[in-house]
PDB file of N, CA and C in Angstrom:
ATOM      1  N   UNK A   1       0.814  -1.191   0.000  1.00  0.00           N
ATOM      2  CA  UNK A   1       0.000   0.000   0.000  1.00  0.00           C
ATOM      3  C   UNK A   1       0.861   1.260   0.000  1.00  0.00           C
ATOM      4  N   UNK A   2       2.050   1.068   1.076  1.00  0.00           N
ATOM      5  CA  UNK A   2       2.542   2.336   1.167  1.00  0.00           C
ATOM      6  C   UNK A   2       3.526   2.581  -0.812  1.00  0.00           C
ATOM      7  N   UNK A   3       4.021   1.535  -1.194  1.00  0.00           N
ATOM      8  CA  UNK A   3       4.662   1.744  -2.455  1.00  0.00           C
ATOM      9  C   UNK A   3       3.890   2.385  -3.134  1.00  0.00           C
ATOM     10  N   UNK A   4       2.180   2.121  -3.630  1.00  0.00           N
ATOM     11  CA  UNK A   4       1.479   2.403  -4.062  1.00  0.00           C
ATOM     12  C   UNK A   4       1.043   3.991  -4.108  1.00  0.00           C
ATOM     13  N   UNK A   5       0.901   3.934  -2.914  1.00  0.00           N
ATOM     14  CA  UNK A   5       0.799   5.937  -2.621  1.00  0.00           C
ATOM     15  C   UNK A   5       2.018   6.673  -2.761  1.00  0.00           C
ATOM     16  N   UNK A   6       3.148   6.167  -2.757  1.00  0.00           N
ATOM     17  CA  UNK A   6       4.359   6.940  -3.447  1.00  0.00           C
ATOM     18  C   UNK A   6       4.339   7.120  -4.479  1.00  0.00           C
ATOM     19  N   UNK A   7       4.044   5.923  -5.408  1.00  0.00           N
ATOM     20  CA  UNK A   7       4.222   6.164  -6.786  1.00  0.00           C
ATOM     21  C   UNK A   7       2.875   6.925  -6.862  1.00  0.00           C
ATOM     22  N   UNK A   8       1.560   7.136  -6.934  1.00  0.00           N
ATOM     23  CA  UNK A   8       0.745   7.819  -7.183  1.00  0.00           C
ATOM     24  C   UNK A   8       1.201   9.174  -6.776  1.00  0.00           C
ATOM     25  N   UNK A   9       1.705   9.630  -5.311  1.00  0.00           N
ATOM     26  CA  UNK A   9       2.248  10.795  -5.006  1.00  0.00           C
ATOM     27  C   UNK A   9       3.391  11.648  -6.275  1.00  0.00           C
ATOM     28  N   UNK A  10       4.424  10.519  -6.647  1.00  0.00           N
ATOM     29  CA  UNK A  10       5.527  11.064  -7.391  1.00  0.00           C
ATOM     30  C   UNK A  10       5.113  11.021  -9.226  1.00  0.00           C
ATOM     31  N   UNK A  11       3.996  10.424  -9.428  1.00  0.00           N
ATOM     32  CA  UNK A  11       3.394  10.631 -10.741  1.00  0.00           C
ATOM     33  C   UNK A  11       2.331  11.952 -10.699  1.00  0.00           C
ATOM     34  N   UNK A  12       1.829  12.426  -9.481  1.00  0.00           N
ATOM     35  CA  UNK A  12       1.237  13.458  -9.699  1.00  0.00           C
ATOM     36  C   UNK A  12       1.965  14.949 -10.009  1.00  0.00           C
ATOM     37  N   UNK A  13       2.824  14.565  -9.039  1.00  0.00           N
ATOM     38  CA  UNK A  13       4.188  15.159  -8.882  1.00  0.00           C
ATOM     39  C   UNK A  13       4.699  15.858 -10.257  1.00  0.00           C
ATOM     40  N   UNK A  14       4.960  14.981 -10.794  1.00  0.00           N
ATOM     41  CA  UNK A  14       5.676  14.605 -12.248  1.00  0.00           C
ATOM     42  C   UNK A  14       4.452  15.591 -13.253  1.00  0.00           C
ATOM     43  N   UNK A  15       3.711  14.884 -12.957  1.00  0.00           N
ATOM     44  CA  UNK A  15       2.297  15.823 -14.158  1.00  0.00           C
ATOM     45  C   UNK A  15       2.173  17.325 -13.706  1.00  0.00           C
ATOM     46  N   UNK A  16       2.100  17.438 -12.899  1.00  0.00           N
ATOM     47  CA  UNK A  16       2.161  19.369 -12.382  1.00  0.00           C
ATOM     48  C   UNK A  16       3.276  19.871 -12.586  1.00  0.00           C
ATOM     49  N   UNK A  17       4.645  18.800 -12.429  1.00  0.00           N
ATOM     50  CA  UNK A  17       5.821  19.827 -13.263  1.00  0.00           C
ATOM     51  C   UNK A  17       5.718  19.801 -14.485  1.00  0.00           C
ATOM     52  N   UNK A  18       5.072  18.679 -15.159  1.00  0.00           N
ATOM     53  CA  UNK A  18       5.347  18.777 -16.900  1.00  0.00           C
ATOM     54  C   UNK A  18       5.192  19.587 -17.720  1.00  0.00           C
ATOM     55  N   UNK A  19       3.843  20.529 -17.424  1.00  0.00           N
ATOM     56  CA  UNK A  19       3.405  21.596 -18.767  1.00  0.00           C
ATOM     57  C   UNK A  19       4.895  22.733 -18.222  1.00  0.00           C
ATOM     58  N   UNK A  20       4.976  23.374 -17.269  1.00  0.00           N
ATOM     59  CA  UNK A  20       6.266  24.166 -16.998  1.00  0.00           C
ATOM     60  C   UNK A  20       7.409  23.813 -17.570  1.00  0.00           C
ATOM     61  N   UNK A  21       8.017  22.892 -17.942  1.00  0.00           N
ATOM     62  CA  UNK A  21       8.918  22.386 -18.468  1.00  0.00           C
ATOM     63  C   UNK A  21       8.688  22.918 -20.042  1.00  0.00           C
ATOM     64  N   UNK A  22       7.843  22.103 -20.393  1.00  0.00           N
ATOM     65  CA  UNK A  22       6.970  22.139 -22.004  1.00  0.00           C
ATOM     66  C   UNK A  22       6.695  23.762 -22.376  1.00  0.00           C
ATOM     67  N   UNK A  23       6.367  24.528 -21.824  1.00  0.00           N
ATOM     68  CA  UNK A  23       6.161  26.039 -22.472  1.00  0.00           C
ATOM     69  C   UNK A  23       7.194  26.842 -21.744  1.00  0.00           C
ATOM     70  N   UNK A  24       8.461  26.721 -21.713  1.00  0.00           N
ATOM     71  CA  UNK A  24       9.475  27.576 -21.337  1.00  0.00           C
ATOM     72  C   UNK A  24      10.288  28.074 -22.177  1.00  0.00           C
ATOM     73  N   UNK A  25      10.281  29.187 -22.191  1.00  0.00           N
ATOM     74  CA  UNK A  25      11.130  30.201 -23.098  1.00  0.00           C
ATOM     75  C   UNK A  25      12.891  30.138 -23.483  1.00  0.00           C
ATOM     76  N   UNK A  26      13.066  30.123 -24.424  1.00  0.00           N
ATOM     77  CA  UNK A  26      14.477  30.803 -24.410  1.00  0.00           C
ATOM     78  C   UNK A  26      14.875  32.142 -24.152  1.00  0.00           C
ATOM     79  N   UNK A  27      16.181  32.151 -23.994  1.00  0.00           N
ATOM     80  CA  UNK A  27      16.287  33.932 -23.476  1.00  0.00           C
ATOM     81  C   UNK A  27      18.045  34.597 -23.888  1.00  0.00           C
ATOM     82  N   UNK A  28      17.376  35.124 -24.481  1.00  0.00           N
ATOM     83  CA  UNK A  28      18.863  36.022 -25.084  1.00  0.00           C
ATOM     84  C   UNK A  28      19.108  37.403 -24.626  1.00  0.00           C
ATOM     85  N   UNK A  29      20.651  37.735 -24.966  1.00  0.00           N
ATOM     86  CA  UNK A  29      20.469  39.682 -23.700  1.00  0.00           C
ATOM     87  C   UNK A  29      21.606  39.726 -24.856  1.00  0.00           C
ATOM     88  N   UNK A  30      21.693  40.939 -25.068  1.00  0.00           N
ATOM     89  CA  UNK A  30      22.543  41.473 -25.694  1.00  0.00           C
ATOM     90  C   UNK A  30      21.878  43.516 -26.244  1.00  0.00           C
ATOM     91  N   UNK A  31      22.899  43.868 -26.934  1.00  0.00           N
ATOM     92  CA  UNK A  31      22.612  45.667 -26.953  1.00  0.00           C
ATOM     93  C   UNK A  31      22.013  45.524 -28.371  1.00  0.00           C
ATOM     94  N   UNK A  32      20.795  46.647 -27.949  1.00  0.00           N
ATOM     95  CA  UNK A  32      19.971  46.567 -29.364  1.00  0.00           C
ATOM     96  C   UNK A  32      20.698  47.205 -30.564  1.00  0.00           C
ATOM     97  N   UNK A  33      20.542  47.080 -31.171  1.00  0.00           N
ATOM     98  CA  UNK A  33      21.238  47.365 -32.762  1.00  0.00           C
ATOM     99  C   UNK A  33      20.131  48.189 -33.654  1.00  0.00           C
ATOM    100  N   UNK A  34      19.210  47.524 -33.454  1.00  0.00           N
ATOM    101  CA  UNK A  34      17.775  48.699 -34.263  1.00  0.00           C
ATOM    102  C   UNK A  34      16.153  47.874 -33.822  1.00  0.00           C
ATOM    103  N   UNK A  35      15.445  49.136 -33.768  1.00  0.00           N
ATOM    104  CA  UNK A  35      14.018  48.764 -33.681  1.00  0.00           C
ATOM    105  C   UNK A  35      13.083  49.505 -34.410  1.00  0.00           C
ATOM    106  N   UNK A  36      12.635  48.841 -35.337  1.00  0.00           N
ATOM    107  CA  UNK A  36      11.461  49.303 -36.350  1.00  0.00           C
ATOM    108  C   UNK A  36      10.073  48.766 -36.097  1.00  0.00           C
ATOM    109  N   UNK A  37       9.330  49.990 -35.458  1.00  0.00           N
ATOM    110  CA  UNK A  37       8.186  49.526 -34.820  1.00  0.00           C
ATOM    111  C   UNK A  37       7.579  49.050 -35.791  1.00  0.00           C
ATOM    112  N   UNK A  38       7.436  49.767 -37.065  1.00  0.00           N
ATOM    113  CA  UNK A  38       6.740  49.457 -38.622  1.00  0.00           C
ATOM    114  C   UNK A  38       6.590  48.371 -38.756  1.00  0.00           C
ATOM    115  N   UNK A  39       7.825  47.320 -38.632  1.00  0.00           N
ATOM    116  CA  UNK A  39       7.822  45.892 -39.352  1.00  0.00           C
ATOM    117  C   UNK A  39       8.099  45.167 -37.664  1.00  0.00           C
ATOM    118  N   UNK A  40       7.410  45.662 -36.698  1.00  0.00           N
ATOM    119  CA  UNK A  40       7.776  44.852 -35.575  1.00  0.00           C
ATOM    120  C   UNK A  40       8.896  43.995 -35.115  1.00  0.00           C
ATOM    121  N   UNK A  41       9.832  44.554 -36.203  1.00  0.00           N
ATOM    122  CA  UNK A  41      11.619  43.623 -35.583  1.00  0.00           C
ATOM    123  C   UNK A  41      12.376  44.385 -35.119  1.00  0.00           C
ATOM    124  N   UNK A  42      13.111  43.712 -34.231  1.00  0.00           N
ATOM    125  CA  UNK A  42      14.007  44.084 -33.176  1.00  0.00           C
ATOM    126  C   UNK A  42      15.344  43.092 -33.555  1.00  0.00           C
ATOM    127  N   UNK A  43      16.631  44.110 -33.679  1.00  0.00           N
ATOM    128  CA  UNK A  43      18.291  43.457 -33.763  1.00  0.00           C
ATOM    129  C   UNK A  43      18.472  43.882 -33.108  1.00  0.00           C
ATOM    130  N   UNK A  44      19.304  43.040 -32.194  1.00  0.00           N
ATOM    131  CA  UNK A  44      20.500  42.708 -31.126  1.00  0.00           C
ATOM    132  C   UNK A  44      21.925  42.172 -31.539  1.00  0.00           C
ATOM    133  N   UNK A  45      22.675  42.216 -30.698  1.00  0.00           N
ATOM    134  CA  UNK A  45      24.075  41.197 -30.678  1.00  0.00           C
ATOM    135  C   UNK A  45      23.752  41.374 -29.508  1.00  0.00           C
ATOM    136  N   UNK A  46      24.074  39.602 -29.889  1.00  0.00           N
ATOM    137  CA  UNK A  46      24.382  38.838 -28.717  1.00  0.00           C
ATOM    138  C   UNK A  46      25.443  39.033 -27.610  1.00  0.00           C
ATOM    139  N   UNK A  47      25.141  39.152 -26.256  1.00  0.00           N
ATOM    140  CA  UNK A  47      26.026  39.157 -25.453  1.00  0.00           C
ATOM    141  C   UNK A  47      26.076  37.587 -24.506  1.00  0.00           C
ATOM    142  N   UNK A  48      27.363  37.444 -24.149  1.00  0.00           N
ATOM    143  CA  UNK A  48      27.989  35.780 -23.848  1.00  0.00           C
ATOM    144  C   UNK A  48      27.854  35.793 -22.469  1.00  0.00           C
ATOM    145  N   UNK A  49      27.629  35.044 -21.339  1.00  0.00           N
ATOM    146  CA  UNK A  49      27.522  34.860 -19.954  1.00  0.00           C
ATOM    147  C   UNK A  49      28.514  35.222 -19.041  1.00  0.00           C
ATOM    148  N   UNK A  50      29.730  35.536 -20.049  1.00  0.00           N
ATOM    149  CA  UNK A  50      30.816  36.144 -18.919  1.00  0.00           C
ATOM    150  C   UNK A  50      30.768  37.515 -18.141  1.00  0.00           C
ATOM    151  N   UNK A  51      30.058  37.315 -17.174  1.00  0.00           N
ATOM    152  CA  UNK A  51      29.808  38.999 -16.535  1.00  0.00           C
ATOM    153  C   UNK A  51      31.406  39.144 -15.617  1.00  0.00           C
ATOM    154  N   UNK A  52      31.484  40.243 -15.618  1.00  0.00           N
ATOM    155  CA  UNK A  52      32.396  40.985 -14.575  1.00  0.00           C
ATOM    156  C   UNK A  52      32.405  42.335 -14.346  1.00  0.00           C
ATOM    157  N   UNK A  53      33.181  42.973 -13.543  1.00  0.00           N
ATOM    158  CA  UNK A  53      32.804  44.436 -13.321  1.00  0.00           C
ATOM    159  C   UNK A  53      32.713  45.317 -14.545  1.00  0.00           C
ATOM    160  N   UNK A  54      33.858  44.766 -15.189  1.00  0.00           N
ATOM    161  CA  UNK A  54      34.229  45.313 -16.630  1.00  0.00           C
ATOM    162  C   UNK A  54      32.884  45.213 -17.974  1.00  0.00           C
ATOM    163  N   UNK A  55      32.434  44.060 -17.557  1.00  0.00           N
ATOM    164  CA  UNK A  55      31.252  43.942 -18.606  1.00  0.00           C
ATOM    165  C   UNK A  55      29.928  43.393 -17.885  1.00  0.00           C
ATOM    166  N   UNK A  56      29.212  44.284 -17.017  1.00  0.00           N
ATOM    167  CA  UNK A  56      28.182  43.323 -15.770  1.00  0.00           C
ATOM    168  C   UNK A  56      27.233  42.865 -16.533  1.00  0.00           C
ATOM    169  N   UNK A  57      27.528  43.036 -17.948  1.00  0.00           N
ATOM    170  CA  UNK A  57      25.554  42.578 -19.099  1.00  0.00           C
ATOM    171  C   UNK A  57      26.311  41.057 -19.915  1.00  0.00           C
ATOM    172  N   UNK A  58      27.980  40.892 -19.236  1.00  0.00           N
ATOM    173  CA  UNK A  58      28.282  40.008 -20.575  1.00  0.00           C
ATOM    174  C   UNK A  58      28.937  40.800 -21.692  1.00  0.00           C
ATOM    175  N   UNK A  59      30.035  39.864 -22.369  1.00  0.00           N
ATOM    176  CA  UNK A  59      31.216  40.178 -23.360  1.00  0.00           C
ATOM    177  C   UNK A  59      29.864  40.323 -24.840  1.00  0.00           C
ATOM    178  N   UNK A  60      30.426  41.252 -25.695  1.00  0.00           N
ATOM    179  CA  UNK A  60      29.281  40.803 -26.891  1.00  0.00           C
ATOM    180  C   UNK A  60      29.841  40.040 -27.735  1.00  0.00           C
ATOM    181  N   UNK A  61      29.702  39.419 -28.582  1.00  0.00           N
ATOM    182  CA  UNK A  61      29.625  38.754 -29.332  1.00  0.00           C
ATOM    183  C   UNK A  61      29.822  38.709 -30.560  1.00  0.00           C
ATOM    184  N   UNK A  62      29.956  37.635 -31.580  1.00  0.00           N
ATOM    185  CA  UNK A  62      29.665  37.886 -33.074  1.00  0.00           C
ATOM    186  C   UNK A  62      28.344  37.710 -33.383  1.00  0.00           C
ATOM    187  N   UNK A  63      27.475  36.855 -32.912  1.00  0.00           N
ATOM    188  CA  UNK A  63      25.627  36.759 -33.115  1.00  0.00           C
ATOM    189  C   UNK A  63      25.338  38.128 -33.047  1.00  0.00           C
ATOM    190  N   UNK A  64      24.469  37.897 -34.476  1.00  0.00           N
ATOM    191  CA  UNK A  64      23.585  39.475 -34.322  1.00  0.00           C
ATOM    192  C   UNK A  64      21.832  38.518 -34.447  1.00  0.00           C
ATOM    193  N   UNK A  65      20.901  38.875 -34.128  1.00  0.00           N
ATOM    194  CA  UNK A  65      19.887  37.819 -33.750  1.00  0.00           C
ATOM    195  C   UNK A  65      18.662  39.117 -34.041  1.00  0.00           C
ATOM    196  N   UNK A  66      17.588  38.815 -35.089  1.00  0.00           N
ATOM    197  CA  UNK A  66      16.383  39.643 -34.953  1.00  0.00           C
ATOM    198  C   UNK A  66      15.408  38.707 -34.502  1.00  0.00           C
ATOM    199  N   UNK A  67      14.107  39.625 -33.875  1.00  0.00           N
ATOM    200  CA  UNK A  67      13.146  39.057 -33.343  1.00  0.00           C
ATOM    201  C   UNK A  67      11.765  39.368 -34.094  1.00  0.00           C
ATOM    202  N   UNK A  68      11.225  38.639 -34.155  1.00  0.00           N
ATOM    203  CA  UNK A  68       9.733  39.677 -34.290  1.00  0.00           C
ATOM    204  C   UNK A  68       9.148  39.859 -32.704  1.00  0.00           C
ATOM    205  N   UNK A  69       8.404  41.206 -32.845  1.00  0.00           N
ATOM    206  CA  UNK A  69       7.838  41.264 -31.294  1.00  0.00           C
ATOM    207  C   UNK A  69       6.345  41.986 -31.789  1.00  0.00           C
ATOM    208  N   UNK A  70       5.932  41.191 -32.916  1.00  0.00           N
ATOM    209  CA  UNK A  70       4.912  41.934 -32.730  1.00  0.00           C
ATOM    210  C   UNK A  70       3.640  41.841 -32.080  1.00  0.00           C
ATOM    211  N   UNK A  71       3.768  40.370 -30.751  1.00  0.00           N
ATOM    212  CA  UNK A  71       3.096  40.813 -29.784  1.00  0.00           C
ATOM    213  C   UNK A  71       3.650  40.074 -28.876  1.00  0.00           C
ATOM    214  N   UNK A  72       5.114  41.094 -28.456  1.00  0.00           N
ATOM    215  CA  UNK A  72       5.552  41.313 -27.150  1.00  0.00           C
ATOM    216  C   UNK A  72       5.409  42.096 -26.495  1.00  0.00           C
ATOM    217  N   UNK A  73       5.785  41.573 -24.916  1.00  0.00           N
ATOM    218  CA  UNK A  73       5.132  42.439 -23.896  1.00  0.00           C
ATOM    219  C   UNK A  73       6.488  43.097 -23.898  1.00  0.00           C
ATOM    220  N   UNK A  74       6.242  44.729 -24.454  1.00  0.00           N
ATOM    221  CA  UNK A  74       7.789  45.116 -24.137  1.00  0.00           C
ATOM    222  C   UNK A  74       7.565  46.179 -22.856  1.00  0.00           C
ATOM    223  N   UNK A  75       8.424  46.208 -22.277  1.00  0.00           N
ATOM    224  CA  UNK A  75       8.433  47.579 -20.713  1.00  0.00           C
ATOM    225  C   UNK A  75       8.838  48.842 -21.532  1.00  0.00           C
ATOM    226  N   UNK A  76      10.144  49.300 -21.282  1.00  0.00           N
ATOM    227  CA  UNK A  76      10.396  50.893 -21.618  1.00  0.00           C
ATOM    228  C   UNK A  76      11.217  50.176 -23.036  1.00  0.00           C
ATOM    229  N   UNK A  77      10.262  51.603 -23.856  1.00  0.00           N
ATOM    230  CA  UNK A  77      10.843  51.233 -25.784  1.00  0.00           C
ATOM    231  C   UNK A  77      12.134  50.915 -25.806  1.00  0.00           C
ATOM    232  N   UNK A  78      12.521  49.979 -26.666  1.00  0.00           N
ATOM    233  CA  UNK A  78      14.533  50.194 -26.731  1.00  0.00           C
ATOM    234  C   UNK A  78      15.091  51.305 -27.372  1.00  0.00           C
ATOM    235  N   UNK A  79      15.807  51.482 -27.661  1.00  0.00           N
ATOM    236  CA  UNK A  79      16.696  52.453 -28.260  1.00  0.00           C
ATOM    237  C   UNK A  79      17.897  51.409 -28.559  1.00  0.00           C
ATOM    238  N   UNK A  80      18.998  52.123 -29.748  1.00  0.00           N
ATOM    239  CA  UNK A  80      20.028  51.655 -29.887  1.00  0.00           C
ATOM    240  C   UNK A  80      20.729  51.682 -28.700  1.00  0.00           C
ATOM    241  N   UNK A  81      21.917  51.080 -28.531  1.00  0.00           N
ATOM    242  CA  UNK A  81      22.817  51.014 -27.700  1.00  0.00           C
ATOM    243  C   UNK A  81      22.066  50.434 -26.508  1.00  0.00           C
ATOM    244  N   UNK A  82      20.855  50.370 -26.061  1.00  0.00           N
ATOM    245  CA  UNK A  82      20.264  49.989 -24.960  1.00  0.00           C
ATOM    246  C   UNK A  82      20.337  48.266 -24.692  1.00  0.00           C
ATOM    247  N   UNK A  83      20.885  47.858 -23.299  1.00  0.00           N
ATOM    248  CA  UNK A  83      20.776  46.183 -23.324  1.00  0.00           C
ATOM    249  C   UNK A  83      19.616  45.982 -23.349  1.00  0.00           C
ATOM    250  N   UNK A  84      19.202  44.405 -23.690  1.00  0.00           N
ATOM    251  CA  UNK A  84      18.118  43.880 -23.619  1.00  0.00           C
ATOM    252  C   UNK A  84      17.963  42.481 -23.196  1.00  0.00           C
ATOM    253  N   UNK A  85      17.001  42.304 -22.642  1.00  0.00           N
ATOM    254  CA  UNK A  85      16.788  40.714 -22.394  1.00  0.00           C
ATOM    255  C   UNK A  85      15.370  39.912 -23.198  1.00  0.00           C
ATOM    256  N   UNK A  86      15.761  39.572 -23.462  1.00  0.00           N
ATOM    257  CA  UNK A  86      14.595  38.513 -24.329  1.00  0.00           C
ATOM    258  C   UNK A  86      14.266  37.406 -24.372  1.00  0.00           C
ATOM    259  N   UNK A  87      12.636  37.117 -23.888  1.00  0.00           N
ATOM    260  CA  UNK A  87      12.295  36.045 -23.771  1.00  0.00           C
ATOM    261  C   UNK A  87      11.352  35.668 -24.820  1.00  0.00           C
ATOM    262  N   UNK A  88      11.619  34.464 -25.455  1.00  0.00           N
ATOM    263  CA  UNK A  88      11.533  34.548 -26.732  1.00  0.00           C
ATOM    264  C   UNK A  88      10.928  32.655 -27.047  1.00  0.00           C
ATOM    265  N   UNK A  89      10.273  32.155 -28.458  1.00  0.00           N
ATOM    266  CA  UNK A  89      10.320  31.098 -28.354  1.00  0.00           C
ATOM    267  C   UNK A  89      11.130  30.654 -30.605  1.00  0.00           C
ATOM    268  N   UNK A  90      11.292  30.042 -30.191  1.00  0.00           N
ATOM    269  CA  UNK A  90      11.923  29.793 -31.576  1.00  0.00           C
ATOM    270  C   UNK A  90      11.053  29.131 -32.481  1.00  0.00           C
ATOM    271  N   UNK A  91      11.087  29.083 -33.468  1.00  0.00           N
ATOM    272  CA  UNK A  91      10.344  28.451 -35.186  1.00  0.00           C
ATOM    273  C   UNK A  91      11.194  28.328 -36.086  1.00  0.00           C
ATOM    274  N   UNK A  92      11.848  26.990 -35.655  1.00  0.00           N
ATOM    275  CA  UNK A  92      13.070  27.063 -37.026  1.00  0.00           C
ATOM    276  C   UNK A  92      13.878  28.577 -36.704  1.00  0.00           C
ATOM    277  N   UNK A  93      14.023  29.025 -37.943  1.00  0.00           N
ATOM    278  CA  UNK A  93      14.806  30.498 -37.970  1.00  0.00           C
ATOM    279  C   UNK A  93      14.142  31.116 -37.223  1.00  0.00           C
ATOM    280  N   UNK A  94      12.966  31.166 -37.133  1.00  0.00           N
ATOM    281  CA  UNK A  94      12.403  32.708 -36.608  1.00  0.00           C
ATOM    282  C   UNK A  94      12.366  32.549 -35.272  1.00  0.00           C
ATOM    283  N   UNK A  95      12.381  33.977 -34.459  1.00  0.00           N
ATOM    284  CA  UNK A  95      12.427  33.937 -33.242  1.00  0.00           C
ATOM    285  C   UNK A  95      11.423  34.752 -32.989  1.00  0.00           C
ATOM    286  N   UNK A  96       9.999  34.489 -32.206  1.00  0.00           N
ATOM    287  CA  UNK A  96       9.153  35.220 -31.790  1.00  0.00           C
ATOM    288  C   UNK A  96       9.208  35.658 -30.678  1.00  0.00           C
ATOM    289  N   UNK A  97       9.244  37.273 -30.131  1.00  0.00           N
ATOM    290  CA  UNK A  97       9.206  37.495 -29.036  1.00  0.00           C
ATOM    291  C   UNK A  97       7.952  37.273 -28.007  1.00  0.00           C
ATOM    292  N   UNK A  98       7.979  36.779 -26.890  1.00  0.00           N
ATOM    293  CA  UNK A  98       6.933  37.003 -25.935  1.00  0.00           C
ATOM    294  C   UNK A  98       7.320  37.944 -24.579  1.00  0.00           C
ATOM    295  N   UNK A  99       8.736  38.486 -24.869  1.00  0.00           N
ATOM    296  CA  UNK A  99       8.749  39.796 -23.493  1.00  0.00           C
ATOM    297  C   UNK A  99       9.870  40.424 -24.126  1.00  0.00           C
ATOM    298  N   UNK A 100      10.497  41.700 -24.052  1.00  0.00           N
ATOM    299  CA  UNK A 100      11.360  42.566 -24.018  1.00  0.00           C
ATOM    300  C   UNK A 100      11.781  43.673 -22.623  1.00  0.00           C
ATOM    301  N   UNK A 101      12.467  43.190 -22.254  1.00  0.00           N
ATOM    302  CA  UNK A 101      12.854  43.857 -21.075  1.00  0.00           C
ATOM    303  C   UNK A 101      14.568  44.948 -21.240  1.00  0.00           C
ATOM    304  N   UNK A 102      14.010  46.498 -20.835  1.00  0.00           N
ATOM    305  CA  UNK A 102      15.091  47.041 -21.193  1.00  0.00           C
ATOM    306  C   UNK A 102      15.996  47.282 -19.673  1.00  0.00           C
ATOM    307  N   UNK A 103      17.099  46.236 -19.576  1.00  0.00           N
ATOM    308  CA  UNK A 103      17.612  46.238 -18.751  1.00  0.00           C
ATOM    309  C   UNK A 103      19.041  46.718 -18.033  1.00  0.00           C
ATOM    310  N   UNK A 104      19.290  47.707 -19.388  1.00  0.00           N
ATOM    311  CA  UNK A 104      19.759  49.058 -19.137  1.00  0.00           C
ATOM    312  C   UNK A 104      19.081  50.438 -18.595  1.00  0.00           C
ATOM    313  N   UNK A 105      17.760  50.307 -18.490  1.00  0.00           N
ATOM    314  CA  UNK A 105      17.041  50.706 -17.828  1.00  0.00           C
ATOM    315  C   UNK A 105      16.779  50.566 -16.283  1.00  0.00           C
ATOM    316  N   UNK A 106      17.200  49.491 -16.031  1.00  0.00           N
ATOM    317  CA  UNK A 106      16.717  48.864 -14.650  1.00  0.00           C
ATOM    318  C   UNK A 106      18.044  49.289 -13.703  1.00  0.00           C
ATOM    319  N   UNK A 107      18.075  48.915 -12.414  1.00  0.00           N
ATOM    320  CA  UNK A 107      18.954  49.030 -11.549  1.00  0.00           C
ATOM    321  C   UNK A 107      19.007  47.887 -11.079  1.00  0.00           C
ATOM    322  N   UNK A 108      19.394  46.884 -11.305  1.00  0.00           N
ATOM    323  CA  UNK A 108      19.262  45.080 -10.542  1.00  0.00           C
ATOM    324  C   UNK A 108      20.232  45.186  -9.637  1.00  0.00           C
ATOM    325  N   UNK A 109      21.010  45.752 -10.447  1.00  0.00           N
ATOM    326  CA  UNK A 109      22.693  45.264  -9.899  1.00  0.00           C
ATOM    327  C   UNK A 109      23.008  45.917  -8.306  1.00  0.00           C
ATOM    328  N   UNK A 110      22.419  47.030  -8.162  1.00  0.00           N
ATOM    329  CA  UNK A 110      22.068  47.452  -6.299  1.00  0.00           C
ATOM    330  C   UNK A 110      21.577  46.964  -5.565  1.00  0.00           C
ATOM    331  N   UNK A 111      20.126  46.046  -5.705  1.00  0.00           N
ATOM    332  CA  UNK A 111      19.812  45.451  -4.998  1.00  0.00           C
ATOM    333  C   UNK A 111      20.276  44.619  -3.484  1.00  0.00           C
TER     334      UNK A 111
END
């Protein structure tokens, strides 16, 4: 009996983590390059995970990466030169945005 209610416990378990797993985003940060509200795309380069004082957003990169966002939730508009974080889901090539966060905007790093 008691095996029984474990495994029922750790299969329920299992099913309430599954859809979270299944609809999770990818996420890219790097400094915007251009935004044309017109055609709803957004360029970046990519920035790489190495933070340090010298670079606290990450080294950039050779990836330059467009998005469509034309229905992302974006916070404050980008501008060139502005970092960004993007949460995003992929289609083959295309990358659809579902958030834009301008995080040259933000203050995290005081916290």
């Amino acid at each position: 009996m008691k095996r029984i209610s474990s495994f029922l416990l750790m299969t329920a378990f299992l099913l309430a983590c599954w859809p979270v797993s299944v609809f999770a985003a990818e996420v890219s940060q790097g400094k915007c390059l251009e935004y044309d509200q017109g055609k709803n795309e957004l360029t970046i380069q990519e920035y790489n995970t190495e933070f340090s004082k010298e670079a606290p957003y990450g080294k950039p990169t050779i990836a330059v990466s467009k998005f469509d966002v034309s229905d992302a939730k974006i916070g404050e508009p980008p501008k060139p030169g502005d970092i960004l974080r993007i949460a995003y889901k992929a289609n083959g090539k295309a990358k659809k945005a579902l958030k834009v966060m301008n995080v040259s905007m933000q203050n995290l790093r005081k916290k």
